[in-house]
C-alpha atoms as a PDB file:
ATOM      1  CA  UNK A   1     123.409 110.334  83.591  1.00  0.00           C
ATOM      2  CA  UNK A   2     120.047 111.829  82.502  1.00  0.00           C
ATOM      3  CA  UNK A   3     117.085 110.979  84.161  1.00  0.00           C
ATOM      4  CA  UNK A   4     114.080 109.716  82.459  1.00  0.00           C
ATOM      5  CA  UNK A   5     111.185 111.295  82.268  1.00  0.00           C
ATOM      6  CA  UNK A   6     107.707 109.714  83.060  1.00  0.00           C
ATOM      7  CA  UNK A   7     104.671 111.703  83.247  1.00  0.00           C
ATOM      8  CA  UNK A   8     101.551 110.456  84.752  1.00  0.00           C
ATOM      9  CA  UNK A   9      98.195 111.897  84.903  1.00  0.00           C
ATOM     10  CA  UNK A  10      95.780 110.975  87.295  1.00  0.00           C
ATOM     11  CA  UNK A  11      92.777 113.647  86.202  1.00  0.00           C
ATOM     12  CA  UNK A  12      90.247 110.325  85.920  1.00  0.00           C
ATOM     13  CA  UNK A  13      91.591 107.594  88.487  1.00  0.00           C
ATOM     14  CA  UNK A  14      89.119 106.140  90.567  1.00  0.00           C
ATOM     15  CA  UNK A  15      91.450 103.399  92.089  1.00  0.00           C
ATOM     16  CA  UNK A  16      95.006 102.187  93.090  1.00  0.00           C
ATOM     17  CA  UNK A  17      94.524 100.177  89.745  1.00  0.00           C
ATOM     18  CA  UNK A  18      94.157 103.105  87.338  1.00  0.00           C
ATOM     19  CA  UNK A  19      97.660 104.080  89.118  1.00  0.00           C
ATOM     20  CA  UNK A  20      99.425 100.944  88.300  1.00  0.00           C
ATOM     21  CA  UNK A  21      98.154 100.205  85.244  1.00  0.00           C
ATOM     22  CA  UNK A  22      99.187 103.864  84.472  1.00  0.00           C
ATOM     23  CA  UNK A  23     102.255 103.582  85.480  1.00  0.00           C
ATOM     24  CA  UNK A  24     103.097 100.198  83.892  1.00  0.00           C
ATOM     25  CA  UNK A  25     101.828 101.681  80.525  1.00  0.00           C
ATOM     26  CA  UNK A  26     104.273 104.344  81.003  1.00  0.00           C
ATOM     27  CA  UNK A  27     107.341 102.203  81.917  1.00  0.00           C
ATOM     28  CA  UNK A  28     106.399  99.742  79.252  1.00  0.00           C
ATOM     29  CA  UNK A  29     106.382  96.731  81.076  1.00  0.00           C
ATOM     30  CA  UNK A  30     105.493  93.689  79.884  1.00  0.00           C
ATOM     31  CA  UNK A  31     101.846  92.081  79.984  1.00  0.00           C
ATOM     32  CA  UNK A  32     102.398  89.860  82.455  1.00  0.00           C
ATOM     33  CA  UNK A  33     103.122  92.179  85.482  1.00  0.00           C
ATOM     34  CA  UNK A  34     101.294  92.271  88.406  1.00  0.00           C
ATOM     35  CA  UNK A  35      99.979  95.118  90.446  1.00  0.00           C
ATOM     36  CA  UNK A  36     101.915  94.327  93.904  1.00  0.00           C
ATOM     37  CA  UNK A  37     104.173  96.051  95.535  1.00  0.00           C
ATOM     38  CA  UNK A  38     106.991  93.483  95.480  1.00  0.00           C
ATOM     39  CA  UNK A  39     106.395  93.766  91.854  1.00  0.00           C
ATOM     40  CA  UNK A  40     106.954  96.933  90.929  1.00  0.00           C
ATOM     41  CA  UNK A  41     109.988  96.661  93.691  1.00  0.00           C
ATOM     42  CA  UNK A  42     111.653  94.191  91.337  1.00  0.00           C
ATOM     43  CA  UNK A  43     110.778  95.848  87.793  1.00  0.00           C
ATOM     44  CA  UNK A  44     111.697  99.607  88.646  1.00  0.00           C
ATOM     45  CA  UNK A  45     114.616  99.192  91.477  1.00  0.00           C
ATOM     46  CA  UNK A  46     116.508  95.905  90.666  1.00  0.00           C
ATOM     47  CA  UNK A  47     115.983  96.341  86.756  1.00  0.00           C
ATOM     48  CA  UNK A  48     115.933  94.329  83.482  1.00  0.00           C
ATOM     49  CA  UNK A  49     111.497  93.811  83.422  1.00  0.00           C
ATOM     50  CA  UNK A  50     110.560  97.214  81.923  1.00  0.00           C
ATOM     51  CA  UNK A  51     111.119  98.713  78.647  1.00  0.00           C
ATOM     52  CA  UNK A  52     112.216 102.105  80.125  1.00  0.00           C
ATOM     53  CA  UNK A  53     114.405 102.123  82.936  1.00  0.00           C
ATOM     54  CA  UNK A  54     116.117 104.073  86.112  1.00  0.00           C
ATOM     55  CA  UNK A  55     116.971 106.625  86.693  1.00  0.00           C
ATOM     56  CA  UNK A  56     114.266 108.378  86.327  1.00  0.00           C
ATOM     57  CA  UNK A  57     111.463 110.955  87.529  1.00  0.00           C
ATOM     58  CA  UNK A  58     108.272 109.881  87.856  1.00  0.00           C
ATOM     59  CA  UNK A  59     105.871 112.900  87.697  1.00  0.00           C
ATOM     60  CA  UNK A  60     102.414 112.867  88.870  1.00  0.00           C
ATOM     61  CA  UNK A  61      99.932 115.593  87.417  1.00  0.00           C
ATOM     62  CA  UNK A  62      96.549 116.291  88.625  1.00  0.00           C
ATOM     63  CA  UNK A  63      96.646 115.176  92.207  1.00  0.00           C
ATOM     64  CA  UNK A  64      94.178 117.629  92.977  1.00  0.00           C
ATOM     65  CA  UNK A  65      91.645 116.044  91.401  1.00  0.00           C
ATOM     66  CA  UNK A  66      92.010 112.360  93.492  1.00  0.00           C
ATOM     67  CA  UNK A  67      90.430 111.897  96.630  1.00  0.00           C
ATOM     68  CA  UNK A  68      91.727 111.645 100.181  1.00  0.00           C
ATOM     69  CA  UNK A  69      92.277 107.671  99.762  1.00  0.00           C
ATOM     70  CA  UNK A  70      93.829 107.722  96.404  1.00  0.00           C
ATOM     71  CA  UNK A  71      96.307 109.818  97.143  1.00  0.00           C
ATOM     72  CA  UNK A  72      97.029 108.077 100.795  1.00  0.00           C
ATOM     73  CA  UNK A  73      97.654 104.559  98.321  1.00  0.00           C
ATOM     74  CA  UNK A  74      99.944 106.718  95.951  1.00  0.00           C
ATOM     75  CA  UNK A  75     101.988 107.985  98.950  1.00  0.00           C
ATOM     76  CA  UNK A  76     101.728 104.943 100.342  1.00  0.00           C
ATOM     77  CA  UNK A  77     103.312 103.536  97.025  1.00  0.00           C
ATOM     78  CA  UNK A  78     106.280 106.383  96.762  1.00  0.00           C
ATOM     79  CA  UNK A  79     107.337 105.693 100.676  1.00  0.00           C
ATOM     80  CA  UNK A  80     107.529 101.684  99.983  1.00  0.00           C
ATOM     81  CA  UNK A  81     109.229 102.449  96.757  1.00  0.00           C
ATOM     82  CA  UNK A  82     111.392 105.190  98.320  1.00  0.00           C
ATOM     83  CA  UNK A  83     112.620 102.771 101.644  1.00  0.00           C
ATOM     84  CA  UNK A  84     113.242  99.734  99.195  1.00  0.00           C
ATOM     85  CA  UNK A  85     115.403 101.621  96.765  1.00  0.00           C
ATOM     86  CA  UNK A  86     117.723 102.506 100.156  1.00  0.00           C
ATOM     87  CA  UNK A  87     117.860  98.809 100.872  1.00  0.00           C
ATOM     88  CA  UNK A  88     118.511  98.064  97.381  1.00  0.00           C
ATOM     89  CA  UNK A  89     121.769 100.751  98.020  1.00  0.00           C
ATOM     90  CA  UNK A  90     123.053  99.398 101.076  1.00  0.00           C
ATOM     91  CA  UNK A  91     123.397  96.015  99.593  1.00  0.00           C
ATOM     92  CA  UNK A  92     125.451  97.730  96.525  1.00  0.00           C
ATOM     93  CA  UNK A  93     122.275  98.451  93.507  1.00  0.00           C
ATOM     94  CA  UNK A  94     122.403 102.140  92.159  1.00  0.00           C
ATOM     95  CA  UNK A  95     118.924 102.829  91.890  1.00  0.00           C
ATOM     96  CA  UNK A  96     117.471 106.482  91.350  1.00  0.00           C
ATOM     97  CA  UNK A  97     114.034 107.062  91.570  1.00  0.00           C
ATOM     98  CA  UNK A  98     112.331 110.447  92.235  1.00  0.00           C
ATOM     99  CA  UNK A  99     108.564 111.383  92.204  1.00  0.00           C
ATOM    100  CA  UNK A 100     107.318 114.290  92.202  1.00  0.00           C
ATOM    101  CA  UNK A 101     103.155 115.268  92.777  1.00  0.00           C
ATOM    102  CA  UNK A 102     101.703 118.305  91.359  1.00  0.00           C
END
């Protein structure tokens, strides 16, 4: 199965908001989703929220650019994402999620 593509660029984030609110954009989910972790948990591993979903590869451009604690709450964001998709596995959901940070 192909992976989708999202690219994210994070040139002009100032906060862990301009992140999710990126990344929401990008997965087109709906209006009413929240910004927490559990959140994003339950629209990108477990499925059927966003309008584009897994598998896919999340790329994020211009990390450079972000400061020390931005990119501490984006790696902070992969590694939650990243240990919840392996529970999601053991108990029998195929999830594929990759990130990559350039």
């Amino acid at each position: 199965m192909n992976k989708n593509k999202v690219f994210l660029d994070a040139k002009w984030w100032k906060c862990e908001g301009d992140f999710y609110s990126a990344l929401l954009e990008k997965l087109a989910a709906p209006a009413w989703h929240s910004h927490g972790l559990d959140a994003f948990v339950d629209s990108m591993i477990y499925g059927g929220i966003n309008g584009v979903e897994q598998p896919y590869n999340i790329t994020i451009q211009n990390t450079g650019s972000l400061d020390e604690i931005m990119k501490s709450k984006i790696n902070e964001f992969i590694k939650y994402i990243e240990k919840e998709q392996i529970v999601a596995r053991k108990d029998g959901y195929d999830s594929e999620i990759s990130f990559e940070l350039m």
